[in-house]
Structure formats: structure tokens, C-alpha cells
N, C-alpha and C. Protein backbone atom coordinates (compact mmCIF):
# COMPACT_ATOMS: atom_id res chain seq x y z
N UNK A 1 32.30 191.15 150.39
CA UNK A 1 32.44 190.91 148.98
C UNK A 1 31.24 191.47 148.21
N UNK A 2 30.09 191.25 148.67
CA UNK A 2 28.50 191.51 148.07
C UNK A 2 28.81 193.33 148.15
N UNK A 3 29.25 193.97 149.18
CA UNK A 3 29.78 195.47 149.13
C UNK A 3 30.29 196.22 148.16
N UNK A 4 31.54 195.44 147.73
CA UNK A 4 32.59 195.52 146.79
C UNK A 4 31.82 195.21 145.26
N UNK A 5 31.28 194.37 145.05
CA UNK A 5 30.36 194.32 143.64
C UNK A 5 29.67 194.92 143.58
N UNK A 6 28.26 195.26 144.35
CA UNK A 6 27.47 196.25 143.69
C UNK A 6 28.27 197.85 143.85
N UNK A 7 29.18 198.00 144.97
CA UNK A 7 30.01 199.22 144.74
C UNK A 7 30.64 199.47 143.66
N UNK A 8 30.63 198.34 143.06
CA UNK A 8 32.01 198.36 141.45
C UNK A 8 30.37 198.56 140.42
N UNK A 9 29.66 198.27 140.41
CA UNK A 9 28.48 197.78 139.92
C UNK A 9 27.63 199.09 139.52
N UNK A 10 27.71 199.79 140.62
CA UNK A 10 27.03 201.35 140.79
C UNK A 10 28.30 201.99 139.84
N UNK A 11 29.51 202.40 140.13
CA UNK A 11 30.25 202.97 139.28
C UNK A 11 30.29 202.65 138.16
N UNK A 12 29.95 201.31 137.65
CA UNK A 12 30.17 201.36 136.51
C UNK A 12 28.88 201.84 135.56
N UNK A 13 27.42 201.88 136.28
CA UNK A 13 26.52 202.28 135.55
C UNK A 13 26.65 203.97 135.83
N UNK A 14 27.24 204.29 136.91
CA UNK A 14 27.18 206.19 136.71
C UNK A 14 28.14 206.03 135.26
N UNK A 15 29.39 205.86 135.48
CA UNK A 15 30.16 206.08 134.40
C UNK A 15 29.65 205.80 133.26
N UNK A 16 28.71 204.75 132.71
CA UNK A 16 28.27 204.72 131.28
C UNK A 16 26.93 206.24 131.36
N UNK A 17 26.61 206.25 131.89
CA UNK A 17 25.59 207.71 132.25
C UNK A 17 26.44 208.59 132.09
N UNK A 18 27.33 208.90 132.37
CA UNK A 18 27.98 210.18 131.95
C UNK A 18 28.71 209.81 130.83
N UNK A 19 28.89 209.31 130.34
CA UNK A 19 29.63 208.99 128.71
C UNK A 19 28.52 209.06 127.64
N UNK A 20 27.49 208.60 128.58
CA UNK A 20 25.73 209.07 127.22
C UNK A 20 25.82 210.16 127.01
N UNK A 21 25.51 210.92 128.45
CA UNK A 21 25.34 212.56 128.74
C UNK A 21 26.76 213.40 127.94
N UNK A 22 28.10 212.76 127.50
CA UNK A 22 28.81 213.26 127.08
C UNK A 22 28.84 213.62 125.63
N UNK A 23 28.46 212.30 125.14
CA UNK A 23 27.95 211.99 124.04
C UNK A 23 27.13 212.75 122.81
N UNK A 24 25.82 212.88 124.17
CA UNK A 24 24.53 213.70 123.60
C UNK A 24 25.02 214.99 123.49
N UNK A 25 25.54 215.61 124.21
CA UNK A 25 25.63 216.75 124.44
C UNK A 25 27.51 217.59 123.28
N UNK A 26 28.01 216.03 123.15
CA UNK A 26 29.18 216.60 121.76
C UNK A 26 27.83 216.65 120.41
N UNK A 27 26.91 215.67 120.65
CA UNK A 27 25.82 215.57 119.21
C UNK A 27 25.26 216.90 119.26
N UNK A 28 24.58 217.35 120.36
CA UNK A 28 24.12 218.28 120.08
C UNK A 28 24.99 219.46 119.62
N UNK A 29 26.02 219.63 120.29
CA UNK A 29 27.02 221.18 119.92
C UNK A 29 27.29 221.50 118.41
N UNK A 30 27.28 219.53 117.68
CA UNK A 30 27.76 219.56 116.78
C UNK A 30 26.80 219.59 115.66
N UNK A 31 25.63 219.50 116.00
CA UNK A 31 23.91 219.81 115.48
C UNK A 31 23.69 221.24 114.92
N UNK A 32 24.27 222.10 116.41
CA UNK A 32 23.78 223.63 116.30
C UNK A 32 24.71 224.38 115.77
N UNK A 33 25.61 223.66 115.65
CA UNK A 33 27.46 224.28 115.34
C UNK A 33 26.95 226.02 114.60
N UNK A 34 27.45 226.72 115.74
CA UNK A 34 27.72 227.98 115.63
C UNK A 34 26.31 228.74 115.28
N UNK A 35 25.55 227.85 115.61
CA UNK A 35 23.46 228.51 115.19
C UNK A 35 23.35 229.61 116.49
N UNK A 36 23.98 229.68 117.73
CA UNK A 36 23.75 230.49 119.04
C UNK A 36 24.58 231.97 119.16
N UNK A 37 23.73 232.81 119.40
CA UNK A 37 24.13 233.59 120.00
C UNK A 37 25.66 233.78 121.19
N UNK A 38 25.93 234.85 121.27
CA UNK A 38 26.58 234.52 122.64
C UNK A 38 25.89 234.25 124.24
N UNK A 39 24.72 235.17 124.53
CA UNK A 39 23.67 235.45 125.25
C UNK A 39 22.83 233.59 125.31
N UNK A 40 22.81 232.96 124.33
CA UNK A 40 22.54 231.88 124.08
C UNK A 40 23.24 230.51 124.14
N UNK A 41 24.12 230.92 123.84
CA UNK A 41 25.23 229.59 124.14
C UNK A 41 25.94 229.70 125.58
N UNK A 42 25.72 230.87 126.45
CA UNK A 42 26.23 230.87 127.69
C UNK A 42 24.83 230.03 128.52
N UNK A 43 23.50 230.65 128.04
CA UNK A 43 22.67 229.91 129.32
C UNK A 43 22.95 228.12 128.79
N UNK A 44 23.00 227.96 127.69
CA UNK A 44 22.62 226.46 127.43
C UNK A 44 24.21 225.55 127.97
N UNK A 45 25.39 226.35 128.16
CA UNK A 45 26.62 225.63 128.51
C UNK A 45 26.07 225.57 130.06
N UNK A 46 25.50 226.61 130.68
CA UNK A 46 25.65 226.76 132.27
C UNK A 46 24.28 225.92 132.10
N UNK A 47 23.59 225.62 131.58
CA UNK A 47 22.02 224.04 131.75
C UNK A 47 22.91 223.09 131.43
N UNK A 48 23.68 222.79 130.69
CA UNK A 48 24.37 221.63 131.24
C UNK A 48 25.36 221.00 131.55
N UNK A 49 26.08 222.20 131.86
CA UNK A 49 26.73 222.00 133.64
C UNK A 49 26.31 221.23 134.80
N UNK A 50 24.72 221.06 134.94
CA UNK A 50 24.12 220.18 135.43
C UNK A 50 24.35 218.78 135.08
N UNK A 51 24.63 218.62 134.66
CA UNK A 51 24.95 216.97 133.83
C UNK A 51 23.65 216.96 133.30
N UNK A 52 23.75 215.26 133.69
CA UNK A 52 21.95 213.90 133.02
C UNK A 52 20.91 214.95 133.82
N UNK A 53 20.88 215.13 134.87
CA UNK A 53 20.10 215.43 135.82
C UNK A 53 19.19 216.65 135.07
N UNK A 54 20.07 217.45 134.57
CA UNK A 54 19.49 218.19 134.35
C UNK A 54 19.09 219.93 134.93
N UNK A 55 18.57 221.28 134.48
CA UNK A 55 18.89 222.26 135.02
C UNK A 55 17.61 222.18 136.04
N UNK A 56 17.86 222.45 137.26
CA UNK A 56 16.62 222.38 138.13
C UNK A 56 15.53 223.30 137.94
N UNK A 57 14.42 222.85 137.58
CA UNK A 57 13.06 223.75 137.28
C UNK A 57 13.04 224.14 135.55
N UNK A 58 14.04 224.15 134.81
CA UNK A 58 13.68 224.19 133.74
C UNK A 58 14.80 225.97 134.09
N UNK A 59 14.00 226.18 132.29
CA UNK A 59 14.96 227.64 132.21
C UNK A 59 13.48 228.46 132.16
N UNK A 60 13.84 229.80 132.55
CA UNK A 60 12.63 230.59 132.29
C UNK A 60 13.09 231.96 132.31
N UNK A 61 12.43 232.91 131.97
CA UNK A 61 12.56 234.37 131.39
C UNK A 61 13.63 234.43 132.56
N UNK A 62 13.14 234.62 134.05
CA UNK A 62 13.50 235.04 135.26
C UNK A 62 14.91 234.86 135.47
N UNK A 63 14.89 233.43 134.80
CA UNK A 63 17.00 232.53 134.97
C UNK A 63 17.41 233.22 133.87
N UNK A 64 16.84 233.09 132.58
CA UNK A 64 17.52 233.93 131.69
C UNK A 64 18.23 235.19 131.77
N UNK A 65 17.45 236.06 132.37
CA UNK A 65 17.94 237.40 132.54
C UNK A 65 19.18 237.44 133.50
N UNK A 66 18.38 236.27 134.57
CA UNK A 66 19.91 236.60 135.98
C UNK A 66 21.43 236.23 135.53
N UNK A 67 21.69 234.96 134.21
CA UNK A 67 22.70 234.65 133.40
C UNK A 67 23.03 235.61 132.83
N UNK A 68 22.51 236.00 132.07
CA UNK A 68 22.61 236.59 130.54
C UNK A 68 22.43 238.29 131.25
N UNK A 69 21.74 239.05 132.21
CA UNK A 69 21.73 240.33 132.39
C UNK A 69 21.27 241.12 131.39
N UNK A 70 20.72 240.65 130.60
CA UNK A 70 19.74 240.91 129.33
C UNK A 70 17.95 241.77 130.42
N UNK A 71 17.23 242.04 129.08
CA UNK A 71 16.39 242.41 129.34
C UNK A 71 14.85 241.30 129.26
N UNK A 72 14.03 241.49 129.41
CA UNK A 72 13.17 240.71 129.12
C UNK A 72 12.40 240.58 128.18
N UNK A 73 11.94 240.88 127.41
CA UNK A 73 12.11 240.54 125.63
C UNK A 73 13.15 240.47 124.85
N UNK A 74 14.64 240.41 124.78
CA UNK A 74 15.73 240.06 124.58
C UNK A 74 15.55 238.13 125.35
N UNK A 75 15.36 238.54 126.40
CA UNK A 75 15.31 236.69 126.94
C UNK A 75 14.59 236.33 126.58
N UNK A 76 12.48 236.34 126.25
CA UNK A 76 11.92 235.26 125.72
C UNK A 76 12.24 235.52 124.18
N UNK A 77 12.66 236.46 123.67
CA UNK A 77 12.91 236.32 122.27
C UNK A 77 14.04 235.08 121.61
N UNK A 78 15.51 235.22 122.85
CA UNK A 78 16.37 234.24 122.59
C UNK A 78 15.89 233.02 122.71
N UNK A 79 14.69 232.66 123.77
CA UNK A 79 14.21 231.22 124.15
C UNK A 79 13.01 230.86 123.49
N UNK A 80 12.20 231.69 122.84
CA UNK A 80 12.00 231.26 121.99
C UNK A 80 12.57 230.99 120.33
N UNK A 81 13.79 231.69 119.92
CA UNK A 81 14.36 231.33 119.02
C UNK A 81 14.84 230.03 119.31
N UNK A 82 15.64 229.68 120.22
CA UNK A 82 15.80 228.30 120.76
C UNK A 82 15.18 227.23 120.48
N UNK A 83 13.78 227.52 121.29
CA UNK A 83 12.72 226.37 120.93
C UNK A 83 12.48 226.23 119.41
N UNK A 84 12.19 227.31 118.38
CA UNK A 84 12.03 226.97 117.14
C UNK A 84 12.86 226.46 116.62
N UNK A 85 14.01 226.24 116.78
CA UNK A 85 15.28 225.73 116.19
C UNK A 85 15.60 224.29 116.85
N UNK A 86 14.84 223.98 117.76
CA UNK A 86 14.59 222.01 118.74
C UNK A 86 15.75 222.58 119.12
N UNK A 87 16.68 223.30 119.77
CA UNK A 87 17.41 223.29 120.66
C UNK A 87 16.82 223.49 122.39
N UNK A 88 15.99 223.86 122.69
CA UNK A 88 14.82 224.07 123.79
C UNK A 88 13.36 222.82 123.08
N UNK A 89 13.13 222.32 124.31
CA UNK A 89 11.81 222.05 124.51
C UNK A 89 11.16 222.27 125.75
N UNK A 90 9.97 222.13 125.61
CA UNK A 90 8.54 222.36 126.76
C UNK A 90 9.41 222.09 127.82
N UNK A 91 9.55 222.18 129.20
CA UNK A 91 10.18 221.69 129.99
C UNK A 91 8.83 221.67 131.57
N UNK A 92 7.95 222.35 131.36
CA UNK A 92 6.96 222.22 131.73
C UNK A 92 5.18 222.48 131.25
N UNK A 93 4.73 223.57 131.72
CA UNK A 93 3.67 224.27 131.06
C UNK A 93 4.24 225.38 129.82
N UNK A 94 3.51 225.61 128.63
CA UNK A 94 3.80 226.11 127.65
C UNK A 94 3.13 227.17 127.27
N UNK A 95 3.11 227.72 128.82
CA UNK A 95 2.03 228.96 128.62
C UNK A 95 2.65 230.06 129.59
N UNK A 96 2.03 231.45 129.28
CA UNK A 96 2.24 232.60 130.43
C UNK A 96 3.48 232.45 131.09
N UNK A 97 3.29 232.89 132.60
CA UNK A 97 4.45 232.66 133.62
C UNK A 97 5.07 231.69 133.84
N UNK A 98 4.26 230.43 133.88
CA UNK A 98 5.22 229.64 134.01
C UNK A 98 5.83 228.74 132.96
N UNK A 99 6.25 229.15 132.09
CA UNK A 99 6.91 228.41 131.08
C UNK A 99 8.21 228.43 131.03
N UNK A 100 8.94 226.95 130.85
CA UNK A 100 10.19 226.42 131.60
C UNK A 100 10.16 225.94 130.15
N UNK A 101 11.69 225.89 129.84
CA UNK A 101 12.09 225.06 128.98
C UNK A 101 13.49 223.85 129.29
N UNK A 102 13.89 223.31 128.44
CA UNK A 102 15.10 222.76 128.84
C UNK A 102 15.75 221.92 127.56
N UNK A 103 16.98 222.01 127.59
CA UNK A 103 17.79 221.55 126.57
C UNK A 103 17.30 220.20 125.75
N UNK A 104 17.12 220.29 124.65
CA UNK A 104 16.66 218.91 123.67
C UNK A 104 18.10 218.32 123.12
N UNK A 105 18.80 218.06 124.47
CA UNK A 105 19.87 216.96 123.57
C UNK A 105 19.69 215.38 123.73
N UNK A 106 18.42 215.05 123.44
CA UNK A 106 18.25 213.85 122.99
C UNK A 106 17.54 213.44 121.79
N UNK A 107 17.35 214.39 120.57
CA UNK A 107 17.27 214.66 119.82
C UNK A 107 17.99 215.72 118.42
N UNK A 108 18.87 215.47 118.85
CA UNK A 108 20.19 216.34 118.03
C UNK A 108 20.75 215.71 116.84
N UNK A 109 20.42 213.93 116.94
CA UNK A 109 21.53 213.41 115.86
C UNK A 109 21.31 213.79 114.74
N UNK A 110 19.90 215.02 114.48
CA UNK A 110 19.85 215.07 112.59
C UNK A 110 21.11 215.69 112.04
């Protein structure tokens, strides 16, 4: 019986987690409505494809290009347009090589 409850118990907290993550992520689409590129709205649909969890390591020039087949000032130019627009934030260090970003949909409701 103790099996059966926290088994019902666990599903029911994933399921409200993905109804947040559903949530955030209709707020955000409906935030940026039509602000993206094409090159731009493909990496940010395939980051969260990942769900809550999130895109592993963040996004960076390197993922950009391998999505998008773009060049590399075409990619930090799109990711940083991103970030100026709070659709990207810091996702790690905010410098040089290693700078990762990752989707700000927990901040979208303006």
C-alpha cells in the first residue's frame, strides 16, 4: 500500500512539473510572439525539447552552429541578440569561450 501512494504521489508531483514547464514556456512564446528569427526560434524550440531539466551545458557558439549550420558570427550575433531581448540568460561564465546561455522562461510574464 505505502508503494502504491508514494508511486501515485511521485506522479502526481512530475505531472504538476510539467504543466509549470508547459505553462512557462506557452508565457514565454507568447512574450516573444514572432521577435525570432528562423535560425533562432529553431535552437530555442530544440532547448526546450529538454523539458524543466533543461538543455545540457547551456547553449554556446559551438551548439549553435551544429543546429542552425550558420557561421560563427551569425551565431554569437543571434545569441547575443537573444540575451538583449531576456530571451537568453548567463547560463554559466559570461565571458570568452566558455559562455553558455540558456532559455529565460521564468521570466516572460511581462
Amino acid at each position: 500500500m505505502e508503494y502504491f501512494v508514494k508511486t501515485t504521489l511521485d506522479a502526481q508531483i512530475e505531472a504538476e512539473a510539467q504543466i509549470d514547464f508547459t505553462l512557462k514556456k506557452t508565457r514565454f512564446f507568447d512574450h516573444f510572439n514572432d521577435q525570432f528569427n528562423e535560425r533562432q526560434l529553431s535552437v530555442i524550440k530544440r532547448m526546450l525539447e529538454e523539458g524543466a531539466k533543461g538543455f545540457e551545458g547551456g547553449m554556446n557558439a559551438r551548439k549553435y552552429i551544429g543546429i542552425t549550420k550558420t557561421s560563427k558570427a551569425t551565431a554569437t550575433r543571434d545569441m547575443q541578440q537573444l540575451l538583449e531581448m531576456g530571451a537568453f540568460v548567463f547560463a554559466g561564465k559570461a565571458e570568452g569561450r566558455s559562455t553558455s546561455y540558456r532559455v529565460n522562461i521564468e521570466n516572460s510574464d511581462s
